[in-house]
C-alpha atoms as a PDB file:
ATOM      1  CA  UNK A   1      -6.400 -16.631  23.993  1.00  0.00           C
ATOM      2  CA  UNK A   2      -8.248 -15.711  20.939  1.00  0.00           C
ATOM      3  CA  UNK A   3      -6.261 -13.864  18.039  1.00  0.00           C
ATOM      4  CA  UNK A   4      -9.038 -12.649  14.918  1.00  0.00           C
ATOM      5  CA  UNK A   5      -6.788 -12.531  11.916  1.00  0.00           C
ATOM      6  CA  UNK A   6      -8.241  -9.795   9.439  1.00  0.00           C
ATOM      7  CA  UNK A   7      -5.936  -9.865   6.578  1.00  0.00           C
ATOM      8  CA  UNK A   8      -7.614 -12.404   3.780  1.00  0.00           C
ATOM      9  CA  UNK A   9      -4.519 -14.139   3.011  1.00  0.00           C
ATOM     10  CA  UNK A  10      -2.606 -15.090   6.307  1.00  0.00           C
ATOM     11  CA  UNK A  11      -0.489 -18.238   6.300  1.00  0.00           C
ATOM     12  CA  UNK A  12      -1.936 -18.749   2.521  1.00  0.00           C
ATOM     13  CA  UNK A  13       1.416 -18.798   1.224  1.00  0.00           C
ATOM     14  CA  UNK A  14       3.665 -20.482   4.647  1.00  0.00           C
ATOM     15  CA  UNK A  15       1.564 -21.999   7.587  1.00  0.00           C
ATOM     16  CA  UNK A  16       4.292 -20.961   9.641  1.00  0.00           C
ATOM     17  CA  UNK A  17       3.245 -17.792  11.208  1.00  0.00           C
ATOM     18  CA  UNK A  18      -0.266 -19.899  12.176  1.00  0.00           C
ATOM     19  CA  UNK A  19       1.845 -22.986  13.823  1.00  0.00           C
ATOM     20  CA  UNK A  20       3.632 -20.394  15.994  1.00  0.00           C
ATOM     21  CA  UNK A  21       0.521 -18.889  16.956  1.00  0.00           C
ATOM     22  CA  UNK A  22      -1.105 -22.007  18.022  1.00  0.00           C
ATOM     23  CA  UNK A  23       2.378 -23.469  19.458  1.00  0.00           C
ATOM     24  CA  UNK A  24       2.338 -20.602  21.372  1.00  0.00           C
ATOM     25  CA  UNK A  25      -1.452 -21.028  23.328  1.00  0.00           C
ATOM     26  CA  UNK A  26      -3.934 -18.851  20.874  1.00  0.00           C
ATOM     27  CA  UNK A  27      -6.199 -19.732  19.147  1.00  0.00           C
ATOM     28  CA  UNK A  28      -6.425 -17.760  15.357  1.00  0.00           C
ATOM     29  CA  UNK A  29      -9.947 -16.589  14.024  1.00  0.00           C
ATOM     30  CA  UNK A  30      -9.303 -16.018  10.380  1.00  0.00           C
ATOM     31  CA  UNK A  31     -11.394 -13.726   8.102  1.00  0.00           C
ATOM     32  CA  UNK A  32     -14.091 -16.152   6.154  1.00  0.00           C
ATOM     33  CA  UNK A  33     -14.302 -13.262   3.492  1.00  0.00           C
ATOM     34  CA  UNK A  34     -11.826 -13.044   1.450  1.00  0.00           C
ATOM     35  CA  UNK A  35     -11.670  -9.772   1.324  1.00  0.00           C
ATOM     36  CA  UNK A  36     -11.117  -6.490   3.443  1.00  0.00           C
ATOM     37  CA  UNK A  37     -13.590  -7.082   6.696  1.00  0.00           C
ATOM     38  CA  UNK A  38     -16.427  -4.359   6.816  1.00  0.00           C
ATOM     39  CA  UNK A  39     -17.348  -2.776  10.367  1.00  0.00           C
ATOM     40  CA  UNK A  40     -20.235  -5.424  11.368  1.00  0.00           C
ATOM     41  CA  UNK A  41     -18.018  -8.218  10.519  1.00  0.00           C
ATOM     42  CA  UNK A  42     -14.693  -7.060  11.886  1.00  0.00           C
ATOM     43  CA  UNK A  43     -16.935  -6.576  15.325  1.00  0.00           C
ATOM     44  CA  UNK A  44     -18.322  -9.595  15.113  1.00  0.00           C
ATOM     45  CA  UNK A  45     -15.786 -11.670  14.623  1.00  0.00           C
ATOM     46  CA  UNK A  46     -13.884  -9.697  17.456  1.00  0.00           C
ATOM     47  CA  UNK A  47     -16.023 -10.462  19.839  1.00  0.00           C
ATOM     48  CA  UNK A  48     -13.862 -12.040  22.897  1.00  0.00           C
ATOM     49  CA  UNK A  49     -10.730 -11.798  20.923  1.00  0.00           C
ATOM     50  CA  UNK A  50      -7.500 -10.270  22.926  1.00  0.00           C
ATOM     51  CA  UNK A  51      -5.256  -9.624  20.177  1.00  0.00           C
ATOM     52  CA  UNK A  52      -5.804  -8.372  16.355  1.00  0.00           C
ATOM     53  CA  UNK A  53      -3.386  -9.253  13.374  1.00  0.00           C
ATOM     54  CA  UNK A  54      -5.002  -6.365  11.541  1.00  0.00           C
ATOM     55  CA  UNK A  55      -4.970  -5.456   7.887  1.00  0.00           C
ATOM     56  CA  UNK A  56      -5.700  -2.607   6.332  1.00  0.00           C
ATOM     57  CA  UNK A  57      -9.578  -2.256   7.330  1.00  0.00           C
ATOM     58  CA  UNK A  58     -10.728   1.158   9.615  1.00  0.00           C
ATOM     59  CA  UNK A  59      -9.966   1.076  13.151  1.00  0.00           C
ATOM     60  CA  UNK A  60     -11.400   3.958  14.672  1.00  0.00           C
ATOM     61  CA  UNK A  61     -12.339   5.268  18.083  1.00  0.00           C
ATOM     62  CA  UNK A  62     -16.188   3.330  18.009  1.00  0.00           C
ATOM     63  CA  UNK A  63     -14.831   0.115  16.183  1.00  0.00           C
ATOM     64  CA  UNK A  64     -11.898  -0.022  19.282  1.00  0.00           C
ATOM     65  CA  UNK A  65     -14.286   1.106  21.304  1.00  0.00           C
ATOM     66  CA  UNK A  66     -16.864  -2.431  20.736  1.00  0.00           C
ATOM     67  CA  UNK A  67     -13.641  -4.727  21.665  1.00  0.00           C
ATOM     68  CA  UNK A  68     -13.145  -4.373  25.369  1.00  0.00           C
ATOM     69  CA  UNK A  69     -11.341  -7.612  25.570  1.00  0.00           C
ATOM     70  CA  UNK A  70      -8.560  -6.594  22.916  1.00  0.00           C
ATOM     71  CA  UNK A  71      -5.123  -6.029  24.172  1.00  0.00           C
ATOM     72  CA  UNK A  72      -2.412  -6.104  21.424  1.00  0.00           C
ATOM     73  CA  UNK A  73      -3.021  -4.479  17.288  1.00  0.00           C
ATOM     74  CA  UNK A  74      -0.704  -6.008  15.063  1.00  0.00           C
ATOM     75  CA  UNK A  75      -0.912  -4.478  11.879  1.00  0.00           C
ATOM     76  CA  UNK A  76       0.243  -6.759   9.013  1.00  0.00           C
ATOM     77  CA  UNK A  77       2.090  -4.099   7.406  1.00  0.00           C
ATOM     78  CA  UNK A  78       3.717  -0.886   6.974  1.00  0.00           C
ATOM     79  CA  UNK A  79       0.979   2.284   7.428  1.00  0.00           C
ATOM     80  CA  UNK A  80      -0.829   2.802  10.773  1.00  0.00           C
ATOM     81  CA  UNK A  81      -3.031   5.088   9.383  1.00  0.00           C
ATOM     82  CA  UNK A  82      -6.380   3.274   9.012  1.00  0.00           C
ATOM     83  CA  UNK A  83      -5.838   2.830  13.101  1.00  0.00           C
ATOM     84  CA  UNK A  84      -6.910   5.385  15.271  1.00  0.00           C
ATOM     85  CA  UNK A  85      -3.990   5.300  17.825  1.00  0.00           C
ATOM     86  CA  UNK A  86      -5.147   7.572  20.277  1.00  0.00           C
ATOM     87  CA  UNK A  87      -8.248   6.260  20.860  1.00  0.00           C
ATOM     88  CA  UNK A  88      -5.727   2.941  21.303  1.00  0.00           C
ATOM     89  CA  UNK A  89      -4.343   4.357  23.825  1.00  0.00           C
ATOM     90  CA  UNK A  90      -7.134   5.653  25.622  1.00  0.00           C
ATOM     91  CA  UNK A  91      -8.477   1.819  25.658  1.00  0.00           C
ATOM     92  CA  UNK A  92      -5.022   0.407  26.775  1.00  0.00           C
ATOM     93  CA  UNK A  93      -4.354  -1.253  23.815  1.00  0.00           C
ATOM     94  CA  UNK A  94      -0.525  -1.643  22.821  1.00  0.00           C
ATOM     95  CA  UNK A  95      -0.273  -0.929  18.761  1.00  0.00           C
ATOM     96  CA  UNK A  96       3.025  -2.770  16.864  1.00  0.00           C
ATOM     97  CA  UNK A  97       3.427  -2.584  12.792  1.00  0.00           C
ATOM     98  CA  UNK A  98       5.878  -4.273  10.573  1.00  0.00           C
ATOM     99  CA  UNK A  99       7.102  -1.220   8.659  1.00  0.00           C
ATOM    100  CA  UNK A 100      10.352  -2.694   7.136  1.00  0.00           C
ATOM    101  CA  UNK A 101       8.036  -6.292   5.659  1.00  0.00           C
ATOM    102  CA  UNK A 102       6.688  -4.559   2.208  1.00  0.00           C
ATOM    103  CA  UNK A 103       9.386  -2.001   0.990  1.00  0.00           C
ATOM    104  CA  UNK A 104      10.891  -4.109  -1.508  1.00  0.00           C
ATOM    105  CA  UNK A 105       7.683  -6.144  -2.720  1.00  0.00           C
ATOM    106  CA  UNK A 106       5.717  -2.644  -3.150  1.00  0.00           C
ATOM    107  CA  UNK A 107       8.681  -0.876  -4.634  1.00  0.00           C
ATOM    108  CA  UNK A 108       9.320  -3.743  -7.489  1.00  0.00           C
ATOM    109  CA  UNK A 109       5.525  -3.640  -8.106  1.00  0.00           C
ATOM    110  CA  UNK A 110       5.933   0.295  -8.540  1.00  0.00           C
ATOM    111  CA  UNK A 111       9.182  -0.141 -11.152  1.00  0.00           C
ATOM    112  CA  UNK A 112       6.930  -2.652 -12.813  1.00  0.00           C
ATOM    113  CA  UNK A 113       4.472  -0.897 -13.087  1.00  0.00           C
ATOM    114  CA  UNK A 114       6.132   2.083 -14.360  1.00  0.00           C
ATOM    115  CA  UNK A 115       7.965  -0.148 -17.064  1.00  0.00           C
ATOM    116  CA  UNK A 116       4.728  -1.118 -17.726  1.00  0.00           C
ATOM    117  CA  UNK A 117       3.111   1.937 -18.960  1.00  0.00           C
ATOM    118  CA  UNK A 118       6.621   3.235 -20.889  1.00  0.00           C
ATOM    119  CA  UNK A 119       6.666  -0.121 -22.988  1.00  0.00           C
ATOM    120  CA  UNK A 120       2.479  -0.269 -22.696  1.00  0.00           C
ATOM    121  CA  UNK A 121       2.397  -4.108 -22.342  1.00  0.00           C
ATOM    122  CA  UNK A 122      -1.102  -4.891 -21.211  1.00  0.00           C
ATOM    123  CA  UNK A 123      -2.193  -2.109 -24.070  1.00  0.00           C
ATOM    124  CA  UNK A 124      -0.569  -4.825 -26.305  1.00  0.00           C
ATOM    125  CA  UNK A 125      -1.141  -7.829 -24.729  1.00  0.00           C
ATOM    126  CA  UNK A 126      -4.880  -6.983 -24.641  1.00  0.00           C
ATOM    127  CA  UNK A 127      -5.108  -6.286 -28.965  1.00  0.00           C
ATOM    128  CA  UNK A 128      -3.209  -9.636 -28.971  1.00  0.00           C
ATOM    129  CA  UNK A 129      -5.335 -11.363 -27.031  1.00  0.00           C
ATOM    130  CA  UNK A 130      -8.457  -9.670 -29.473  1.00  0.00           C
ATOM    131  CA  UNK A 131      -6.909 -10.676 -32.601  1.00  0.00           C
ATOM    132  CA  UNK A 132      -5.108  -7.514 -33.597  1.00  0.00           C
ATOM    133  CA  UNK A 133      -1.323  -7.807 -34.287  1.00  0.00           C
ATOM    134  CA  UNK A 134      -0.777  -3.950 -33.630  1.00  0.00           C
ATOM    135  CA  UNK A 135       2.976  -2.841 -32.803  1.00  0.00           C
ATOM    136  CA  UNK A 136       2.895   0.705 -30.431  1.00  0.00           C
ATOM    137  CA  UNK A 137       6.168   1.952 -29.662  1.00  0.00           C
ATOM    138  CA  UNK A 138       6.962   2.696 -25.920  1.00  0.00           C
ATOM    139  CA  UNK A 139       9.295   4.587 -24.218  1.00  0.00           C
ATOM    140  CA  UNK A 140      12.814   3.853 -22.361  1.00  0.00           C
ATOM    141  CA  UNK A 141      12.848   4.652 -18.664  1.00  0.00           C
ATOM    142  CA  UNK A 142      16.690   6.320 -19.517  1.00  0.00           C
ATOM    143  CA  UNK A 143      16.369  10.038 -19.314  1.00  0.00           C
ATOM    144  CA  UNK A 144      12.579  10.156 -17.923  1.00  0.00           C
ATOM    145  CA  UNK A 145      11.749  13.069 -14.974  1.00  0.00           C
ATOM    146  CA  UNK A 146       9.844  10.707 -12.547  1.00  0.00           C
ATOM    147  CA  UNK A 147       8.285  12.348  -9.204  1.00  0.00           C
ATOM    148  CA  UNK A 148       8.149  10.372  -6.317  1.00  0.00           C
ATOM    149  CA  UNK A 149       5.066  11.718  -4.027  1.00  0.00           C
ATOM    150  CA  UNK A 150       6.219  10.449  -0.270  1.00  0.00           C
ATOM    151  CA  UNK A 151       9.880   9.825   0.314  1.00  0.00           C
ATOM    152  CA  UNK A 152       9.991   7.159   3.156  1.00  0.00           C
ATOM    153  CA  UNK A 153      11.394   3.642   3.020  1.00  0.00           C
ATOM    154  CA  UNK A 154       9.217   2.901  -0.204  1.00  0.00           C
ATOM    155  CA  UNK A 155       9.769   6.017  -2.244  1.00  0.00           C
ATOM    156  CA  UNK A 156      13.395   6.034  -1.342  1.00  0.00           C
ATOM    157  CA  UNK A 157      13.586   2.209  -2.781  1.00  0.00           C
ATOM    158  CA  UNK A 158      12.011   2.589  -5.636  1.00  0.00           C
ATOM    159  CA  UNK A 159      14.182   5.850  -6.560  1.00  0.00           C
ATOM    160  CA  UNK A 160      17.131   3.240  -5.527  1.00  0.00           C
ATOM    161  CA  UNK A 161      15.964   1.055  -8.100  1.00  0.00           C
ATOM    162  CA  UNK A 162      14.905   3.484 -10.796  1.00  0.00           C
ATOM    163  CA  UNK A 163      18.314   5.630 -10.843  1.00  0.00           C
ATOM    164  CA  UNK A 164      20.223   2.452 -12.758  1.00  0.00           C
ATOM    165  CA  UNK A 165      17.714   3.087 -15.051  1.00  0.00           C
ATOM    166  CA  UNK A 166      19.077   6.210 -16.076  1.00  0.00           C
ATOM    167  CA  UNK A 167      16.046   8.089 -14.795  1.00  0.00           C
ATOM    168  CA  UNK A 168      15.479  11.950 -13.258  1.00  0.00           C
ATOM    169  CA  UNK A 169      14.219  11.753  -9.438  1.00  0.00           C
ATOM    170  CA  UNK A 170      12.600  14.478  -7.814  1.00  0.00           C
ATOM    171  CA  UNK A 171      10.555  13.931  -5.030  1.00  0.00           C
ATOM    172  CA  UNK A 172       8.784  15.555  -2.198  1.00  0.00           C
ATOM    173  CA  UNK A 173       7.495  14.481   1.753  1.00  0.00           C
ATOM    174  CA  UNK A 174       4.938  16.142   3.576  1.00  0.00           C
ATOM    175  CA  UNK A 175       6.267  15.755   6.634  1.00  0.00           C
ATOM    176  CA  UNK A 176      10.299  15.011   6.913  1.00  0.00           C
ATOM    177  CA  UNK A 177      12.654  16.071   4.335  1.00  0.00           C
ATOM    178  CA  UNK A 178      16.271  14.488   3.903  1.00  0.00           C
ATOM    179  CA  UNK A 179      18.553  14.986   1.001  1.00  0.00           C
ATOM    180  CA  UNK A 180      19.171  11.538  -0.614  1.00  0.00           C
ATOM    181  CA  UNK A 181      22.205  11.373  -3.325  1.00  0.00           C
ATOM    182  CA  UNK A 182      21.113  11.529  -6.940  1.00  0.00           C
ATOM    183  CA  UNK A 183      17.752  12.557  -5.937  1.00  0.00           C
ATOM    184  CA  UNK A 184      15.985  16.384  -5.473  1.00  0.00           C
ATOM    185  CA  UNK A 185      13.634  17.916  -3.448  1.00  0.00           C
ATOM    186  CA  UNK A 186      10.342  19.861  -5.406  1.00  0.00           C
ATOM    187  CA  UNK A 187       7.399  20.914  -3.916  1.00  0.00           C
ATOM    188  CA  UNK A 188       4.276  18.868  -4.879  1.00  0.00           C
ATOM    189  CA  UNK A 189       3.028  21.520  -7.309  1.00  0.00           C
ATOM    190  CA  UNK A 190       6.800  21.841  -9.034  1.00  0.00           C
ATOM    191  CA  UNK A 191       7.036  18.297  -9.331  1.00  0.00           C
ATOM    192  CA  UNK A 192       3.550  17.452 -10.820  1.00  0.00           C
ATOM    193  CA  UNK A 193       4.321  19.855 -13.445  1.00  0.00           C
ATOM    194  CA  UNK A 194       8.251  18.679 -13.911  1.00  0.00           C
ATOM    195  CA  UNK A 195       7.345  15.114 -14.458  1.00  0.00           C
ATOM    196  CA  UNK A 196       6.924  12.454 -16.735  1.00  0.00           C
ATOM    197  CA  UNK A 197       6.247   9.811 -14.313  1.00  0.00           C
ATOM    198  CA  UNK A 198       4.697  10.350 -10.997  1.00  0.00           C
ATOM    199  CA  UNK A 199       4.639   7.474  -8.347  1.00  0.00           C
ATOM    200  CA  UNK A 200       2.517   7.669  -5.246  1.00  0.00           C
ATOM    201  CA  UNK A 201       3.785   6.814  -2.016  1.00  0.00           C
ATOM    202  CA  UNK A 202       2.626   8.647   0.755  1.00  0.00           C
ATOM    203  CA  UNK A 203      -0.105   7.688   3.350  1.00  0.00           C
ATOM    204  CA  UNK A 204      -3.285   9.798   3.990  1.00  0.00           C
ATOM    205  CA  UNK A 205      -3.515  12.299   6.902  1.00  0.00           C
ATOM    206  CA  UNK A 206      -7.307  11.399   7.702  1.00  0.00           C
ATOM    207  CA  UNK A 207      -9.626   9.362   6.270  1.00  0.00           C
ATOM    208  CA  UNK A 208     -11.189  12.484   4.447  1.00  0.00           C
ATOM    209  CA  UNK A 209      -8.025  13.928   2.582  1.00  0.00           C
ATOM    210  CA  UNK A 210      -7.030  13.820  -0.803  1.00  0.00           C
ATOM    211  CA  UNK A 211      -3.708  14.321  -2.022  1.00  0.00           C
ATOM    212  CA  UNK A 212      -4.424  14.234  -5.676  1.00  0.00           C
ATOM    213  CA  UNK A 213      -7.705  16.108  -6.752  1.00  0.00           C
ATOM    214  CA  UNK A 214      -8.715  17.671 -10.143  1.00  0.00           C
ATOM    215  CA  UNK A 215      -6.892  20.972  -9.295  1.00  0.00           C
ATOM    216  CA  UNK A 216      -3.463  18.563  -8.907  1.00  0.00           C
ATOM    217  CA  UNK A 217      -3.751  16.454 -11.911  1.00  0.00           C
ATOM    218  CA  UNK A 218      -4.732  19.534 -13.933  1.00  0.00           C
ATOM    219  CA  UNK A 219      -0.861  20.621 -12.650  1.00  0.00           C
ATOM    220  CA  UNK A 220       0.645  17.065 -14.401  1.00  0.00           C
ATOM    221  CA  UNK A 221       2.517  17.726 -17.784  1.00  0.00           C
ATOM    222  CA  UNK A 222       0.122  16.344 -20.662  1.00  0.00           C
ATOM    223  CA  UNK A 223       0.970  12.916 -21.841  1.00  0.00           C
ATOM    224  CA  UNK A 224       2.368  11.905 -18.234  1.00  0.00           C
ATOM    225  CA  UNK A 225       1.685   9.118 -16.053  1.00  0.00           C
ATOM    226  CA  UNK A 226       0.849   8.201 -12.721  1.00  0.00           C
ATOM    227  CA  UNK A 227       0.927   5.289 -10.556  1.00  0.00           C
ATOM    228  CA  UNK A 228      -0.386   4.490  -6.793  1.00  0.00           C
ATOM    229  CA  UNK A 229       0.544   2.064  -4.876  1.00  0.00           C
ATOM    230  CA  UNK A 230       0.104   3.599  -1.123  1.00  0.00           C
ATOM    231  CA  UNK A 231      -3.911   3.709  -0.624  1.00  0.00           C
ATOM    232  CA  UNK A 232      -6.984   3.926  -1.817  1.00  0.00           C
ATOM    233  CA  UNK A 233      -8.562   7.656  -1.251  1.00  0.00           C
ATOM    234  CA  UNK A 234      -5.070   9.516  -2.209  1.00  0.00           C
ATOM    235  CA  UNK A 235      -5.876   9.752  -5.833  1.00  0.00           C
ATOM    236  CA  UNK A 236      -9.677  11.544  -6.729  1.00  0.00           C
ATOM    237  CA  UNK A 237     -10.534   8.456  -8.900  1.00  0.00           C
ATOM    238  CA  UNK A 238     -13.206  10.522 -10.979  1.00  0.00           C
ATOM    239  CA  UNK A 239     -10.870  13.583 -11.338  1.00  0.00           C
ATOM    240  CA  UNK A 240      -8.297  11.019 -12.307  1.00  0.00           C
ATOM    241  CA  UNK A 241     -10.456   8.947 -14.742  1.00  0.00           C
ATOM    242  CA  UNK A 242     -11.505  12.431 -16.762  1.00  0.00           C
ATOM    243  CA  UNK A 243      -8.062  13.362 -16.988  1.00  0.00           C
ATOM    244  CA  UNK A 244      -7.500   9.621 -18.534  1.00  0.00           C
ATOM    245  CA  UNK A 245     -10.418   9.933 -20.908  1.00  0.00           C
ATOM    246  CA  UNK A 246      -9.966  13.214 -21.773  1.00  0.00           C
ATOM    247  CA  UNK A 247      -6.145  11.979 -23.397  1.00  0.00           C
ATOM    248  CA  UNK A 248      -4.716  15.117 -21.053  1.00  0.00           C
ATOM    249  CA  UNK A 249      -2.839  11.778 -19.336  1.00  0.00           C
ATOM    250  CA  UNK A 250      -1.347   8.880 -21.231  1.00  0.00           C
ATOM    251  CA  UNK A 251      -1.704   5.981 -18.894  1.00  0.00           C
ATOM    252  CA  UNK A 252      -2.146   5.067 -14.837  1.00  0.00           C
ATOM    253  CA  UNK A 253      -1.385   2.193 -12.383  1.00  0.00           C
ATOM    254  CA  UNK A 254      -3.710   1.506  -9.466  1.00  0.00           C
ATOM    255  CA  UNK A 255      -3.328  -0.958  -6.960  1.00  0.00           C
ATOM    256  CA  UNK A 256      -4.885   0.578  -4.493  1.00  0.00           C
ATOM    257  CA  UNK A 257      -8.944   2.247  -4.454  1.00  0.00           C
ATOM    258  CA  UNK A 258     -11.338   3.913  -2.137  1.00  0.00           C
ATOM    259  CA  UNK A 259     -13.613   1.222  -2.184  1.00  0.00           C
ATOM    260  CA  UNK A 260     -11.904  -2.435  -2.321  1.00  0.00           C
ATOM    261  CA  UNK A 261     -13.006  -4.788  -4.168  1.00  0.00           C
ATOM    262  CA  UNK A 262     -13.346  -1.666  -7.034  1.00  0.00           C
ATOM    263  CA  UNK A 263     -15.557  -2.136 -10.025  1.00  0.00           C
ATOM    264  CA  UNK A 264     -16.235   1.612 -10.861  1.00  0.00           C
ATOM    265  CA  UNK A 265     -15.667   3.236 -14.316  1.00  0.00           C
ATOM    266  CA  UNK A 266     -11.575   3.208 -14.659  1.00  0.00           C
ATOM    267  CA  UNK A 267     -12.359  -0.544 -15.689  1.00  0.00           C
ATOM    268  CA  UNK A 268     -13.840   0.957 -18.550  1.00  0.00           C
ATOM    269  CA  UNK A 269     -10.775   3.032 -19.784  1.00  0.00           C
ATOM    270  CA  UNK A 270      -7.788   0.842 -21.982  1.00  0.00           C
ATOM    271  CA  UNK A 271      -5.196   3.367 -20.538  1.00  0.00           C
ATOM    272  CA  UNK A 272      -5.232   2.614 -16.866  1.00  0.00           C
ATOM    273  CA  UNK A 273      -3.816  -0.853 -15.230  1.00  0.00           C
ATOM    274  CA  UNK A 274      -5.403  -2.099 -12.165  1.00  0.00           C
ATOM    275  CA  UNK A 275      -4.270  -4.457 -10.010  1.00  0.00           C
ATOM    276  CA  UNK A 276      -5.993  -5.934  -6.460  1.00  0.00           C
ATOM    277  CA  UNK A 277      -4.106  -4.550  -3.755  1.00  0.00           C
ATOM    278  CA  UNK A 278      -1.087  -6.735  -4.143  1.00  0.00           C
ATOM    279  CA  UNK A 279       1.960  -4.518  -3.045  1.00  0.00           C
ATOM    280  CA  UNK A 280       3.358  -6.802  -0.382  1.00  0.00           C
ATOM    281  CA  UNK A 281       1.668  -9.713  -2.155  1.00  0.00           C
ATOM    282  CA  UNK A 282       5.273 -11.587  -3.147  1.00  0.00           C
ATOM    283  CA  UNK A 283       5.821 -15.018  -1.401  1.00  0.00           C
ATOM    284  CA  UNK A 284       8.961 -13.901   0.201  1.00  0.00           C
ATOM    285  CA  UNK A 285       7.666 -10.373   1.523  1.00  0.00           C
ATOM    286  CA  UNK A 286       4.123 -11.909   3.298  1.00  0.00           C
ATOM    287  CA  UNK A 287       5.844 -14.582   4.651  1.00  0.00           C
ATOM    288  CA  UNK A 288       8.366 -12.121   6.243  1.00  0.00           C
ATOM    289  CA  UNK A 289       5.796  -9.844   7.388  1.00  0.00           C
ATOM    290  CA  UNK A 290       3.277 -12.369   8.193  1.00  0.00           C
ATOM    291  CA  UNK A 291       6.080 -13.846  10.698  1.00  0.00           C
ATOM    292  CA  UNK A 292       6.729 -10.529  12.484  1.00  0.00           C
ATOM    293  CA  UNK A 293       3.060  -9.718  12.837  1.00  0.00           C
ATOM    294  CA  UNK A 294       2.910 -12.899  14.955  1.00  0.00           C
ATOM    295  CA  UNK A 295       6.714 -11.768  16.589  1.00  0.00           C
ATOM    296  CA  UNK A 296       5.140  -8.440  17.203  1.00  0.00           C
ATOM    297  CA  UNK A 297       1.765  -9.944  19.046  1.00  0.00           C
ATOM    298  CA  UNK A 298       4.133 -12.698  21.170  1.00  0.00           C
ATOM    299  CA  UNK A 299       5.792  -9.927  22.334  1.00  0.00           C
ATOM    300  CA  UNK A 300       3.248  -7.367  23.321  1.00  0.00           C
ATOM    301  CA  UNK A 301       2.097 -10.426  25.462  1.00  0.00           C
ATOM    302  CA  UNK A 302       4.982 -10.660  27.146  1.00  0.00           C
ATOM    303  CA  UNK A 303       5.666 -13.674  25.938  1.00  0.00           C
ATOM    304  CA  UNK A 304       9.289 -14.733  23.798  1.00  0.00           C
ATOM    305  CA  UNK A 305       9.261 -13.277  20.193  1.00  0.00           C
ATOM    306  CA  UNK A 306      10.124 -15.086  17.376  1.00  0.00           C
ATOM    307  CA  UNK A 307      11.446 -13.742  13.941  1.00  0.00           C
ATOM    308  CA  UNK A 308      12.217  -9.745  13.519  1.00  0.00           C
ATOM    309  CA  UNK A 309      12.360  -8.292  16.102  1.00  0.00           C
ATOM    310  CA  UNK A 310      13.060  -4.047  16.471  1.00  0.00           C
ATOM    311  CA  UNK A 311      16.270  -4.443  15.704  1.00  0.00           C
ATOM    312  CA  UNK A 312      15.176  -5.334  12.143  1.00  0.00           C
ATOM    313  CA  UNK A 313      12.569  -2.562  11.990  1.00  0.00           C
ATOM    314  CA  UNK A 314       9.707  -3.688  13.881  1.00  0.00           C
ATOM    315  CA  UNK A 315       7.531  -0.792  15.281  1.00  0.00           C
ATOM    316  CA  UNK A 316       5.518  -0.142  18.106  1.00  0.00           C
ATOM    317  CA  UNK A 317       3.323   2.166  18.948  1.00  0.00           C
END
């Protein structure tokens, strides 16, 4: 049976995941792009296809709707929300997700991040790299106020890994709230304004919503900093790139955009770090997930599963 493969990286790191595939009768299309698949393509390369290793590209009730063949979605990672699961569903297809893969890779990349922008590295690294021997002092993560936005396995990691640090965590979850020890609960608005540091973790409602907008950022204490590692369309990139310019915020992370590959005008700003949507992208972590995608599909087949299996997180809806 066909298989389309629509993350750009599968098996790039461990041809593993691709040997059990094929060892187990399928035969893998792989995305020729490089790059997140755009509707046309995504179809296209579909076409006859009974299963989907899917990244993080929009499947939605008309794209679902031109694959009558497909059977199983296995999303190659943690969020389900770029897949429309009702109209899944309604066409019979079984959805599975390997929500447990990218906690740790995405939550080092956060702390990093963060660490970053306290000690401003790349500022430095870039007037080194230009000729000017410039010393800025930074600022220790001990004693910082740092607001985690979306408090599931991610946020609650990298407040794991920050508290060592010495570090303040408040955070807040839109949906299900859970006291965690050495950690507080704040409304969004409360938090924005308490912290130094805020970290974005949450996944978007729709397609349409913003979580961050001009009226949010305006809320952030002046000087503070913000980093985003959950997806592209959470942050209002323009609100957030006046706020930058304007000095009313000292610094921010991005790994994630609206529009991937991004070229628009935060490349422009020396403040902001931007990275290309490498959360889960340690060896370890995509081999791990990559190998449960594959366990995931096996099994929605019917067929024996190899790897994690739900005992070690694997979800299915």
């Amino acid at each position: 049976m066909k298989v389309l493969i629509s993350t750009s990286t599968f098996g790039e790191y461990d041809r593993s995941p691709l040997d059990v595939l094929r060892g187990s009768g399928f035969e893998p299309v792989m995305n020729p792009y490089g790059r997140t698949l755009k509707e046309d393509e995504l179809k296209a390369l579909a076409k006859g296809a009974a299963g989907l290793i899917a990244g993080t590209e929009r499947l939605d009730g008309p794209v679902l709707g031109a694959m009558p063949g497909l059977r199983i979605i296995s999303r190659c990672g943690a969020g389900l929300d770029n897949i429309d699961l009702a109209a899944a569903r309604r066409l019979g297809m079984e959805v599975f997700n390997t929500p447990s893969g990218p906690t740790l890779a995405v939550a080092e990349l956060t702390v990093a991040l963060l660490l970053n922008l306290a000690r401003r590295i790349t500022e430095m690294d870039r007037d080194v790299r230009r000729g000017v021997w410039r010393k800025s002092a930074g600022s220790l993560m001990r004693g910082k106020k740092v607001g985690i936005v979306g408090f599931g396995r991610i946020g609650r990691k990298v407040a794991a890994l920050l508290l060592p640090f010495g570090a303040e965590i408040r955070y807040c979850d839109l949906f299900k709230i859970e006291s965690e020890p050495g950690c507080r609960h704040s409304c969004l608005d409360e938090l924005l304004a308490w912290a130094d540091a805020v970290t974005i973790h949450a996944s978007l409602a729709s397609p349409c919503m913003t979580l961050l907008g001009q009226r949010e950022l305006s809320l952030m204490k002046e000087g503070a900093v913000l980093v985003n590692t959950s997806r592209g369309g959470v942050v209002d990139e323009a609100a957030l790139h006046e706020a930058l310019s304007s000095g009313r915020l000292s610094g921010a992370a991005l790994d994630v955009f609206e529009e991937e590959p991004y070229s628009g005008p935060l490349t422009g700003l020396p403040n902001v770090i931007l990275t290309p949507h490498i959360g889960s992208y340690a060896r370890e972590a995509r081999t791990e997930m990559e190998m449960e995608a594959v366990s995931n599909l096996l099994k929605g087949f019917g067929l024996a599963s190899i790897g994690a299996g739900p005992e070690k997180g694997a979800g299915r809806s």
